[in-house]
N, C-alpha and C. Protein backbone atom coordinates (compact mmCIF):
# COMPACT_ATOMS: atom_id res chain seq x y z
N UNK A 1 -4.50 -6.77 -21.92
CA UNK A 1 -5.01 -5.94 -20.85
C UNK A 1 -3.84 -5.45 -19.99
N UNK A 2 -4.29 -4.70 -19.71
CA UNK A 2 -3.02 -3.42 -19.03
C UNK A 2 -3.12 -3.80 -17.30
N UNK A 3 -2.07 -4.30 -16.93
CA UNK A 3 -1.84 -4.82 -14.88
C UNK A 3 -2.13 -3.38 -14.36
N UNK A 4 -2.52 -2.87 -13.81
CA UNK A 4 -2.73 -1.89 -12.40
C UNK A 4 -1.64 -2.33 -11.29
N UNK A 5 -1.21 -1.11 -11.78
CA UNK A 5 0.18 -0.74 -10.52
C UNK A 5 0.13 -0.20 -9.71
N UNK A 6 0.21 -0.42 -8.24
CA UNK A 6 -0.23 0.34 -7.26
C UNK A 6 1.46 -0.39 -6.15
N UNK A 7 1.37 1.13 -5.66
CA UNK A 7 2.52 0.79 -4.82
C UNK A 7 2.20 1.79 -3.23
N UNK A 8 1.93 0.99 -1.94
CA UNK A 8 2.09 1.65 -1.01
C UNK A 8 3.23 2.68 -0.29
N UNK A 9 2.75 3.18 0.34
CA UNK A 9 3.97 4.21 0.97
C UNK A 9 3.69 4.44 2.42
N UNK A 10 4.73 4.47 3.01
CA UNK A 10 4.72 4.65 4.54
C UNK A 10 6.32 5.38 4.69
N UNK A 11 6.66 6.06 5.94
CA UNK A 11 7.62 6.33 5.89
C UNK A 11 9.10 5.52 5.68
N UNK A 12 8.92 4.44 7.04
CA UNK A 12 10.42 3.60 6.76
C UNK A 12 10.49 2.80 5.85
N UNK A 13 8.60 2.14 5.39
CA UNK A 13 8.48 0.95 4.66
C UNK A 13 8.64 -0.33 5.74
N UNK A 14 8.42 -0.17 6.78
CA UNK A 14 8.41 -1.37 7.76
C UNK A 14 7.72 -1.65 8.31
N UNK A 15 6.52 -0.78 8.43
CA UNK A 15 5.23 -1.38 9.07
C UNK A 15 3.98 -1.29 8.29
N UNK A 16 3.56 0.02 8.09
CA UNK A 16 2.13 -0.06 7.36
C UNK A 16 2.37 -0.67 5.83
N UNK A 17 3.26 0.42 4.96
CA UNK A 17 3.51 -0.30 3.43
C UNK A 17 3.68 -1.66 3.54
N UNK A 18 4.26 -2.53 4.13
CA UNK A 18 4.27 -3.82 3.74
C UNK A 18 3.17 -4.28 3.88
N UNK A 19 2.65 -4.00 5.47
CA UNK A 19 0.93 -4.61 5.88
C UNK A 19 0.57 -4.59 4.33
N UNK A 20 0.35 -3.43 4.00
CA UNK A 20 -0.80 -2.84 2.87
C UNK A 20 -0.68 -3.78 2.02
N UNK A 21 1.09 -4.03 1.50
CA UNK A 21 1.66 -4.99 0.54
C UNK A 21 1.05 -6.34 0.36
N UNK A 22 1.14 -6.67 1.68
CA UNK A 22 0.73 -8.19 1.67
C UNK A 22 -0.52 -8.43 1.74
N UNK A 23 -1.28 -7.35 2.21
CA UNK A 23 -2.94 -8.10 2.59
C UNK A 23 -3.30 -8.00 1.15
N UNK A 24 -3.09 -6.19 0.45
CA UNK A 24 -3.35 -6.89 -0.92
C UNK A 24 -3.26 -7.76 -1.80
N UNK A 25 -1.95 -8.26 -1.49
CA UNK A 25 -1.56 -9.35 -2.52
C UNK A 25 -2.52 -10.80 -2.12
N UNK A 26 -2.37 -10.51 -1.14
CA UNK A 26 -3.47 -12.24 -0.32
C UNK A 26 -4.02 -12.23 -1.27
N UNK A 27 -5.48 -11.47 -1.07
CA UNK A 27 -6.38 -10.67 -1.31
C UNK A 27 -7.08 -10.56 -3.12
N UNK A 28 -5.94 -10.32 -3.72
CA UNK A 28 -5.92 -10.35 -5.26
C UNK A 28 -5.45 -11.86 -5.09
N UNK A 29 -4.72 -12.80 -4.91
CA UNK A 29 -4.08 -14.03 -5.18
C UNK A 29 -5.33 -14.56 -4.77
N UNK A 30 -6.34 -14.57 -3.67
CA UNK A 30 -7.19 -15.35 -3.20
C UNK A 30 -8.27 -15.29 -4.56
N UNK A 31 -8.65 -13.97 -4.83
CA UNK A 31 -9.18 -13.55 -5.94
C UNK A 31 -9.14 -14.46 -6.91
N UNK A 32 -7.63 -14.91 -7.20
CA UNK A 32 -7.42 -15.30 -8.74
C UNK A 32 -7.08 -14.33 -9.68
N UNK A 33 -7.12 -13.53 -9.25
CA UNK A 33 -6.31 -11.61 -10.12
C UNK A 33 -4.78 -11.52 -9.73
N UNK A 34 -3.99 -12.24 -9.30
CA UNK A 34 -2.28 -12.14 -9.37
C UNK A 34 -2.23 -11.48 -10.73
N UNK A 35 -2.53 -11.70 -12.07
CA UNK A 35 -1.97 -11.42 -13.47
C UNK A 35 -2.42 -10.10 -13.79
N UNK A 36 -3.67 -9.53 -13.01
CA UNK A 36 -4.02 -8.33 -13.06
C UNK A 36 -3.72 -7.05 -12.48
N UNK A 37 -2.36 -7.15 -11.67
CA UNK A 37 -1.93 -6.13 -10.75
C UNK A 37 -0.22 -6.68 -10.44
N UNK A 38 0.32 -5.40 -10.75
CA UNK A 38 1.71 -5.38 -9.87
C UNK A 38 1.32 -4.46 -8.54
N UNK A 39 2.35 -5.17 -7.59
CA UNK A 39 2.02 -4.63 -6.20
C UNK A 39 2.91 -4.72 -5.27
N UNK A 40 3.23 -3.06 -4.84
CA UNK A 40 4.73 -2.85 -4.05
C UNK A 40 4.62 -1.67 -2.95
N UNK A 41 5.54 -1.47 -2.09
CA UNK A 41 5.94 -1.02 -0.85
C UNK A 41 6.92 -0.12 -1.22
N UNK A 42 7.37 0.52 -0.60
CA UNK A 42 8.13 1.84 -0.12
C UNK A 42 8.20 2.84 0.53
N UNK A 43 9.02 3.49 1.56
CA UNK A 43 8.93 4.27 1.87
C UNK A 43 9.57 5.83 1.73
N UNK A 44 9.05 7.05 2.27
CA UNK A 44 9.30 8.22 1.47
C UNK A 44 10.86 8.76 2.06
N UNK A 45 11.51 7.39 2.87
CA UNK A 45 12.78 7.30 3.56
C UNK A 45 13.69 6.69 3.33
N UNK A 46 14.92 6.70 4.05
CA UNK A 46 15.84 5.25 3.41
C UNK A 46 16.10 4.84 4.80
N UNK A 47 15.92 4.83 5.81
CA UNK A 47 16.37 4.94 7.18
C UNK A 47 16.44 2.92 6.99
N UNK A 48 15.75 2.45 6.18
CA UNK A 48 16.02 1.14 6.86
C UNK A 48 15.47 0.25 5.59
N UNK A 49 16.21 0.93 4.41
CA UNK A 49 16.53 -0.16 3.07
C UNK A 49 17.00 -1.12 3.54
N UNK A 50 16.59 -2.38 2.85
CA UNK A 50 17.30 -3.72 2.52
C UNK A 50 16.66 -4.73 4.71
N UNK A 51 16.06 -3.65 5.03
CA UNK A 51 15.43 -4.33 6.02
C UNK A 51 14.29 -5.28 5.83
N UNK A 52 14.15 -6.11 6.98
CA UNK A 52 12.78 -6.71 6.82
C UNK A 52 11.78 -5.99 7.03
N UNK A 53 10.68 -6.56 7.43
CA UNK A 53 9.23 -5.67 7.62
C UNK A 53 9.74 -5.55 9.43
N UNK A 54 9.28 -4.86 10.27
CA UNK A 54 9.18 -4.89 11.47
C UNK A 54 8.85 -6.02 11.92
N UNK A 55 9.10 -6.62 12.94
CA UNK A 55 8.51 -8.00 13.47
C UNK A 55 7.49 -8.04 13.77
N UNK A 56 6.87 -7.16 14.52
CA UNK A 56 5.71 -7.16 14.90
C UNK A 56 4.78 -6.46 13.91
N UNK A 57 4.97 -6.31 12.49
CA UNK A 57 4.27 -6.43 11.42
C UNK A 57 4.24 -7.95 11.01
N UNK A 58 5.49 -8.12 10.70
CA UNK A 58 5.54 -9.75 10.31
C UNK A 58 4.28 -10.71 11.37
N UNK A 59 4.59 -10.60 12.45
CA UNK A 59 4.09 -11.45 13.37
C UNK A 59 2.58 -11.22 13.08
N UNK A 60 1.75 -9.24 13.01
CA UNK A 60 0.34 -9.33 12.75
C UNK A 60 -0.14 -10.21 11.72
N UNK A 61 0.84 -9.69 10.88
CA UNK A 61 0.32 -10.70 9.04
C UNK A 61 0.25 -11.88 9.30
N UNK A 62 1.18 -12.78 9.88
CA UNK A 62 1.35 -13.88 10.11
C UNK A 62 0.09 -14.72 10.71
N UNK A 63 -0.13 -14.13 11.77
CA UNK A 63 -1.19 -14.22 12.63
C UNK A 63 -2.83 -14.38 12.35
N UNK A 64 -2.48 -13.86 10.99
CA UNK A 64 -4.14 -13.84 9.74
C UNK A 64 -3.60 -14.14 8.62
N UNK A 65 -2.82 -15.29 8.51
CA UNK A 65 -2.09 -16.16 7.63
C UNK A 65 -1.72 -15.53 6.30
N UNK A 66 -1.16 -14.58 6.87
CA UNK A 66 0.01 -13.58 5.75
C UNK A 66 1.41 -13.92 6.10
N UNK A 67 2.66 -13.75 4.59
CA UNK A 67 3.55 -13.76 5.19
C UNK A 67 3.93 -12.68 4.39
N UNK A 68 4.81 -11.58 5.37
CA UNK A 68 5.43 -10.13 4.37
C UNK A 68 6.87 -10.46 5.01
N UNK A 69 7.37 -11.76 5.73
CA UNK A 69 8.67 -11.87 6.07
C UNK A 69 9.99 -11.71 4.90
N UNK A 70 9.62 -11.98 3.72
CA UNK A 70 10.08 -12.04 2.51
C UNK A 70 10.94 -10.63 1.98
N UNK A 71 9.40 -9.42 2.37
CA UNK A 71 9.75 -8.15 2.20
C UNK A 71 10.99 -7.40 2.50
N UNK A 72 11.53 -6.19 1.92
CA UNK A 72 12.47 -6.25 1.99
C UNK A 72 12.28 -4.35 1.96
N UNK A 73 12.59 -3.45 2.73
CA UNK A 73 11.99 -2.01 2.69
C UNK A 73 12.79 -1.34 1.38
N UNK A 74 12.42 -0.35 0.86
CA UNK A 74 13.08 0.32 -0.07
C UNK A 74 12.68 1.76 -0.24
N UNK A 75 13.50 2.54 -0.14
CA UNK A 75 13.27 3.99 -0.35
C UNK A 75 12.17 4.28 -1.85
N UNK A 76 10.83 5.18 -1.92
CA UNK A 76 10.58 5.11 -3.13
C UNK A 76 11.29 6.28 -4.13
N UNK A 77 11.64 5.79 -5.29
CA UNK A 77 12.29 6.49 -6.92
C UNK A 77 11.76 7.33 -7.64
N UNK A 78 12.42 8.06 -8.14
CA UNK A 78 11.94 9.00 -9.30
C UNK A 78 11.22 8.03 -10.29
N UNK A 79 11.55 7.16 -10.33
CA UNK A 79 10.93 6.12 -11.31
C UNK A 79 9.77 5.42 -10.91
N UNK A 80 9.32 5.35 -9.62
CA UNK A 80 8.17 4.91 -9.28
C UNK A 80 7.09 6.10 -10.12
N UNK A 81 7.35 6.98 -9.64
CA UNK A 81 6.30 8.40 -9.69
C UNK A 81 5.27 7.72 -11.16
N UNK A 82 6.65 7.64 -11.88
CA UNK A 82 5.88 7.31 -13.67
C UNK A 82 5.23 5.70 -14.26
N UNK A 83 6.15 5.04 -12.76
CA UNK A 83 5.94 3.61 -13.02
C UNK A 83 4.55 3.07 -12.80
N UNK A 84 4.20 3.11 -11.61
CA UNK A 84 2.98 3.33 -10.77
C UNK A 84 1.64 3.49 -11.37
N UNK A 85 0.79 3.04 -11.17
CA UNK A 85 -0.85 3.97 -11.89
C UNK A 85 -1.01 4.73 -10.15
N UNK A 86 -1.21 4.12 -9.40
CA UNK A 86 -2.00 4.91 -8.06
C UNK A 86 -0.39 4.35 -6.74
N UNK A 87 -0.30 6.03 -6.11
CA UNK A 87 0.63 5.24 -5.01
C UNK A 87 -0.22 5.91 -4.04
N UNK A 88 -0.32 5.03 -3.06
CA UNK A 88 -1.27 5.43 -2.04
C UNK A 88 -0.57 5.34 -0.75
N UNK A 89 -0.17 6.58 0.44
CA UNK A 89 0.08 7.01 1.16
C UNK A 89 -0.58 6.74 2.51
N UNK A 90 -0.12 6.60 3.77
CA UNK A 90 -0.76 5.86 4.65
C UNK A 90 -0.86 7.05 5.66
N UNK A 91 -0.34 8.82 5.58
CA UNK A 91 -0.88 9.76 6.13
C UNK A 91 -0.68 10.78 5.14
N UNK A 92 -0.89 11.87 5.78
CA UNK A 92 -0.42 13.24 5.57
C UNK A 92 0.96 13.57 4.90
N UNK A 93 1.74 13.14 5.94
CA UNK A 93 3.02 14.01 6.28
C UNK A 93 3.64 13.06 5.07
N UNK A 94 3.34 11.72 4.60
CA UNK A 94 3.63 11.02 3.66
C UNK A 94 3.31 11.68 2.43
N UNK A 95 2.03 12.05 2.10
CA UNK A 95 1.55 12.93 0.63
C UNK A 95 2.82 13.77 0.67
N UNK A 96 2.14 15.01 1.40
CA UNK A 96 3.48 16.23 1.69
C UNK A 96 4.84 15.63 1.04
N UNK A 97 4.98 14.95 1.74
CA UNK A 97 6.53 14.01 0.87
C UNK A 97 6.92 13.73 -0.36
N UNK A 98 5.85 13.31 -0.69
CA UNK A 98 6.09 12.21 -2.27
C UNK A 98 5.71 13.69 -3.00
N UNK A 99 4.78 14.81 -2.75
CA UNK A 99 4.83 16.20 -3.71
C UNK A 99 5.33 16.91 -3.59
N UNK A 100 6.45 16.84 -2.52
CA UNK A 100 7.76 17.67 -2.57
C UNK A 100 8.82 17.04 -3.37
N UNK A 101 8.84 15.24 -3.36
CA UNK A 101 9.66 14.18 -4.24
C UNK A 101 9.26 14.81 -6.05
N UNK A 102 7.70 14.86 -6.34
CA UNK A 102 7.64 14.78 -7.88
C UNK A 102 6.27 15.88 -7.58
N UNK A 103 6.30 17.09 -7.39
CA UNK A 103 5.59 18.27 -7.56
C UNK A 103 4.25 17.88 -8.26
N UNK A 104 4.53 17.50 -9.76
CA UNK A 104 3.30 16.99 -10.76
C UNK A 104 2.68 15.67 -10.64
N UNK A 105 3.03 14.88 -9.85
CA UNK A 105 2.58 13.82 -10.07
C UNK A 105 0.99 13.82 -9.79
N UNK A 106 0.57 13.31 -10.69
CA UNK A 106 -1.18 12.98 -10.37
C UNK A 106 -1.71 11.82 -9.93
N UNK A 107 -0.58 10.75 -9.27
CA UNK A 107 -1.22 9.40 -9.16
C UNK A 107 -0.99 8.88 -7.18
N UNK A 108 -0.61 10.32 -6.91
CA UNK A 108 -0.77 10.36 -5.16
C UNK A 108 -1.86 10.50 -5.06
N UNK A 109 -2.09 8.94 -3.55
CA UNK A 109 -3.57 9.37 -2.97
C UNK A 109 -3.39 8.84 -1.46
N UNK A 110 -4.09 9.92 -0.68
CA UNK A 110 -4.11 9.59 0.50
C UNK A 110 -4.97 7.38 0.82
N UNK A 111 -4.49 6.98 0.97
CA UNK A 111 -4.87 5.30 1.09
C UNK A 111 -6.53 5.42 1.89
N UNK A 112 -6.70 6.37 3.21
CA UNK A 112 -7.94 6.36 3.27
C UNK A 112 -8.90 6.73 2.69
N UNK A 113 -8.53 8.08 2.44
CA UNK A 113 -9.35 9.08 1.40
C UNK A 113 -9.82 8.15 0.02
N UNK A 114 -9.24 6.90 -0.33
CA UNK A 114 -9.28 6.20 -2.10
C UNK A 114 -10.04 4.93 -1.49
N UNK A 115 -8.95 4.45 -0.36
CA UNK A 115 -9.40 2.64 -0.01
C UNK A 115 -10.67 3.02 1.11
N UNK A 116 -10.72 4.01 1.77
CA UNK A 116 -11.70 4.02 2.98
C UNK A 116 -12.77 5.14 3.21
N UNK A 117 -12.63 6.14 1.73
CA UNK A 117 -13.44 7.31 2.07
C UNK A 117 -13.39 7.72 3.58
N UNK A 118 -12.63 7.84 4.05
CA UNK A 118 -12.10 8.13 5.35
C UNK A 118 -11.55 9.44 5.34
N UNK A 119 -10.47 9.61 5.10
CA UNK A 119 -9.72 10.98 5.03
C UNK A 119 -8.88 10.60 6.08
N UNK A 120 -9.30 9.99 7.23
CA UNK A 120 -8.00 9.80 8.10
C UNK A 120 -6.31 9.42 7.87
N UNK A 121 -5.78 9.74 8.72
CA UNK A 121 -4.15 8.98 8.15
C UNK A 121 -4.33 7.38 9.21
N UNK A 122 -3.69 6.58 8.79
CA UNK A 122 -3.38 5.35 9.14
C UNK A 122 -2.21 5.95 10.17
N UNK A 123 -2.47 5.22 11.21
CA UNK A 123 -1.40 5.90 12.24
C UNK A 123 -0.29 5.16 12.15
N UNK A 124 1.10 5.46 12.26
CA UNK A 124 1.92 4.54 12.57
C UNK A 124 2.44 4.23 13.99
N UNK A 125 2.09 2.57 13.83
CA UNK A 125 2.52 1.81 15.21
C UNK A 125 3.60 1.92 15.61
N UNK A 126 4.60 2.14 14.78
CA UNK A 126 5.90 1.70 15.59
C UNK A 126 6.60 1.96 16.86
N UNK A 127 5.53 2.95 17.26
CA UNK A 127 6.15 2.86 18.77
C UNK A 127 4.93 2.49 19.78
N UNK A 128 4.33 1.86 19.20
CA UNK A 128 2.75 1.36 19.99
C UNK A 128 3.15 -0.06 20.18
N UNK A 129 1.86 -0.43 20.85
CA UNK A 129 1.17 -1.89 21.29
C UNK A 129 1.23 -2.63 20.19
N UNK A 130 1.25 -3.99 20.43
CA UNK A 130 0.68 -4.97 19.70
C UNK A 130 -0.77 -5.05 19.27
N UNK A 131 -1.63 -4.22 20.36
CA UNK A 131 -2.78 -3.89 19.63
C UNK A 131 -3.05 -2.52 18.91
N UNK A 132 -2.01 -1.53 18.88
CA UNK A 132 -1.54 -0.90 17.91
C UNK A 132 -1.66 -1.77 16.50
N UNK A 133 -1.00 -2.36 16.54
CA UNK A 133 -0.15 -3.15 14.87
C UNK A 133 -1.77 -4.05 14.53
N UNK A 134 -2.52 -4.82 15.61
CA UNK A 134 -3.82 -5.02 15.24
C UNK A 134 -4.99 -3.68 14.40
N UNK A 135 -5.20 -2.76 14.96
CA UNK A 135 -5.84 -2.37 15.00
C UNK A 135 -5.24 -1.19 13.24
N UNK A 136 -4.27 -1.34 12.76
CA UNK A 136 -3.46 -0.75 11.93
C UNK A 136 -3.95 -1.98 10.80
N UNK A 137 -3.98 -3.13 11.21
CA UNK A 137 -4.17 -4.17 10.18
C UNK A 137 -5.84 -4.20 10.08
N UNK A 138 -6.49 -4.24 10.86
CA UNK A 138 -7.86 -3.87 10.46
C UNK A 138 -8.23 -2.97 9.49
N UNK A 139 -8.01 -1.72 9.76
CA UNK A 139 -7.86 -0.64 9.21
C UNK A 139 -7.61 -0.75 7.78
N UNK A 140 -6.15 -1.39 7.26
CA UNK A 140 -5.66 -1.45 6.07
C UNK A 140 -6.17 -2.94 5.41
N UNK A 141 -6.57 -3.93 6.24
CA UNK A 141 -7.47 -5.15 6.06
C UNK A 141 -8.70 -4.78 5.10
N UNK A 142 -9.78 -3.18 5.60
CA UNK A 142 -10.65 -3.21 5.22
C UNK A 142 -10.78 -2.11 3.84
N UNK A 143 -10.04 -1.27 4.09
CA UNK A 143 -9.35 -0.92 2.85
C UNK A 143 -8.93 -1.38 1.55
N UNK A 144 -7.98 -2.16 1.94
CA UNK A 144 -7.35 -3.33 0.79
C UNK A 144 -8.71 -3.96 0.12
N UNK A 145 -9.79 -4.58 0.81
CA UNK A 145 -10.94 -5.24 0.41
C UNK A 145 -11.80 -4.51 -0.37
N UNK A 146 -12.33 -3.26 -0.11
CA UNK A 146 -12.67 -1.94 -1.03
C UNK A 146 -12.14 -1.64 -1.73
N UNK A 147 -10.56 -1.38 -1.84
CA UNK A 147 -9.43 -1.07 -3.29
C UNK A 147 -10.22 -2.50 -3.94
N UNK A 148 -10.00 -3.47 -3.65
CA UNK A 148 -10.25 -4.55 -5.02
C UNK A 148 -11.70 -4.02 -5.39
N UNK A 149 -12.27 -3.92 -4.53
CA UNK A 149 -13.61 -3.89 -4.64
C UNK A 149 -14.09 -2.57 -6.02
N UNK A 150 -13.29 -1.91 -5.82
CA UNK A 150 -13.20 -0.29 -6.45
C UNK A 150 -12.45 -0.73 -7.61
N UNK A 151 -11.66 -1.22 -8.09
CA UNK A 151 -11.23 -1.60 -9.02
C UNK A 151 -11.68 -2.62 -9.74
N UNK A 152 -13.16 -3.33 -9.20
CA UNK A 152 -13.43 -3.95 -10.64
C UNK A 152 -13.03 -5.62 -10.03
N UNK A 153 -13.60 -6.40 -10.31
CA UNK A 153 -13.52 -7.99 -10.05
C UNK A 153 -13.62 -8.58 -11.92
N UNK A 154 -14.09 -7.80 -12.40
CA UNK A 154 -14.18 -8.30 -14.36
C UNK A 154 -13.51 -7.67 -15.09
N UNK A 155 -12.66 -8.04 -16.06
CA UNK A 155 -11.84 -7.97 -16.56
C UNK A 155 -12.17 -6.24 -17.66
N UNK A 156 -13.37 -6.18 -18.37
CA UNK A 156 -13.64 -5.31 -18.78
C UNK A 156 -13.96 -4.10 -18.23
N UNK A 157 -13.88 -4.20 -16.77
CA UNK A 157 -14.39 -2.93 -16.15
C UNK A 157 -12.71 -2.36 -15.84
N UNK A 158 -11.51 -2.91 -15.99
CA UNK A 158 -10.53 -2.56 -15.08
C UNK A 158 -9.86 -1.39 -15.98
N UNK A 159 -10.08 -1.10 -17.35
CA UNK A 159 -9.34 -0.63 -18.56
C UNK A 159 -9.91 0.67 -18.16
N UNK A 160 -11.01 0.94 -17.97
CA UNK A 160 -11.72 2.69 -17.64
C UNK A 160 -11.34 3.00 -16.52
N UNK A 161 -11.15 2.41 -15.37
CA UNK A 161 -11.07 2.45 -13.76
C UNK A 161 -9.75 2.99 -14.00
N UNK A 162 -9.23 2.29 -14.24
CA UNK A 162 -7.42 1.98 -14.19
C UNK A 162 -7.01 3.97 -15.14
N UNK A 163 -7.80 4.24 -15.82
CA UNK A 163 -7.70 5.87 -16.53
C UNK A 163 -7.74 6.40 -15.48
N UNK A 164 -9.27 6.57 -15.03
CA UNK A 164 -9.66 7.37 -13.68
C UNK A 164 -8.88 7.51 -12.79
N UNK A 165 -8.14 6.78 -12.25
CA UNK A 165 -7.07 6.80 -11.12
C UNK A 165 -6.10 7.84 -11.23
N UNK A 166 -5.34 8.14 -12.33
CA UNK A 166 -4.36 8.83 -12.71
C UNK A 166 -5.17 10.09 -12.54
């Protein structure tokens, strides 16, 4: 059976992409689906490769017994584009980005529009409140729970899903 690759995107990679990073991973690990998904972060920047997550990302995750302290930001690659099944974008101005990065790619999706039937962009905190960075983790909390949800909990449903995406 074929892992589902999904990789978030945010601009620096220091606040929302990691959130996204880690709640999914909880999330699938709580599951018992770790073997069924690779799952990664990046942003459509380099402003702050080889950084940690923001602290006050670290600290939200932490706080709802996540740890993304580990994380480490990374500009995303020409090689993601193909690597990837679904990269999911945490606004606008992020899409715009990644289809100016790879024009053809078919596996950009706005993160609300896929995880939240929303259409909204996920705002970025980084110059907000601490209940900013809450209210950003809700958001991508309830999302993340619908992506699994949308992708299938049985093993035979994930092989058709996992087409559709692309």
């Amino acid at each position: 059976m074929k892992r589902i690759s999904i990789l978030f995107v945010c601009m620096g990679n220091i606040c929302r992409s990691p959130l996204a990073e880690g709640i999914f991973s909880h999330l699938v690990d709580a599951a018992g689906l770790a073997d069924c998904f690779e799952i990664d972060s990046a942003g459509t920047s380099g402003w702050h490769e080889g950084e940690h997550p923001d602290r006050r990302s670290i600290a939200t995750a932490r706080g709802h017994g996540i740890d993304i302290s580990r994380q480490r930001a990374r500009r995303i690659t020409t090689e993601d584009f193909s690597h990837f099944d679904l990269i999911l974008a945490m606004d606008r101005a992020n899409i715009a980005e990644l289809h100016r990065m790879h024009p053809e790619a078919t596996n950009i999706r706005l993160f609300s529009e896929f995880a939240l039937e929303s259409g909204e962009d996920i705002p970025d905190p980084y110059y907000g409140s601490r209940d900013e960075f809450e209210l950003v983790y809700a958001r991508l909390f309830t999302g993340c729970r619908k992506l699994l949800d949308a992708l299938g909990t049985d093993n035979a449903s994930w092989s058709g899903k996992t087409s559709s995406v692309r």
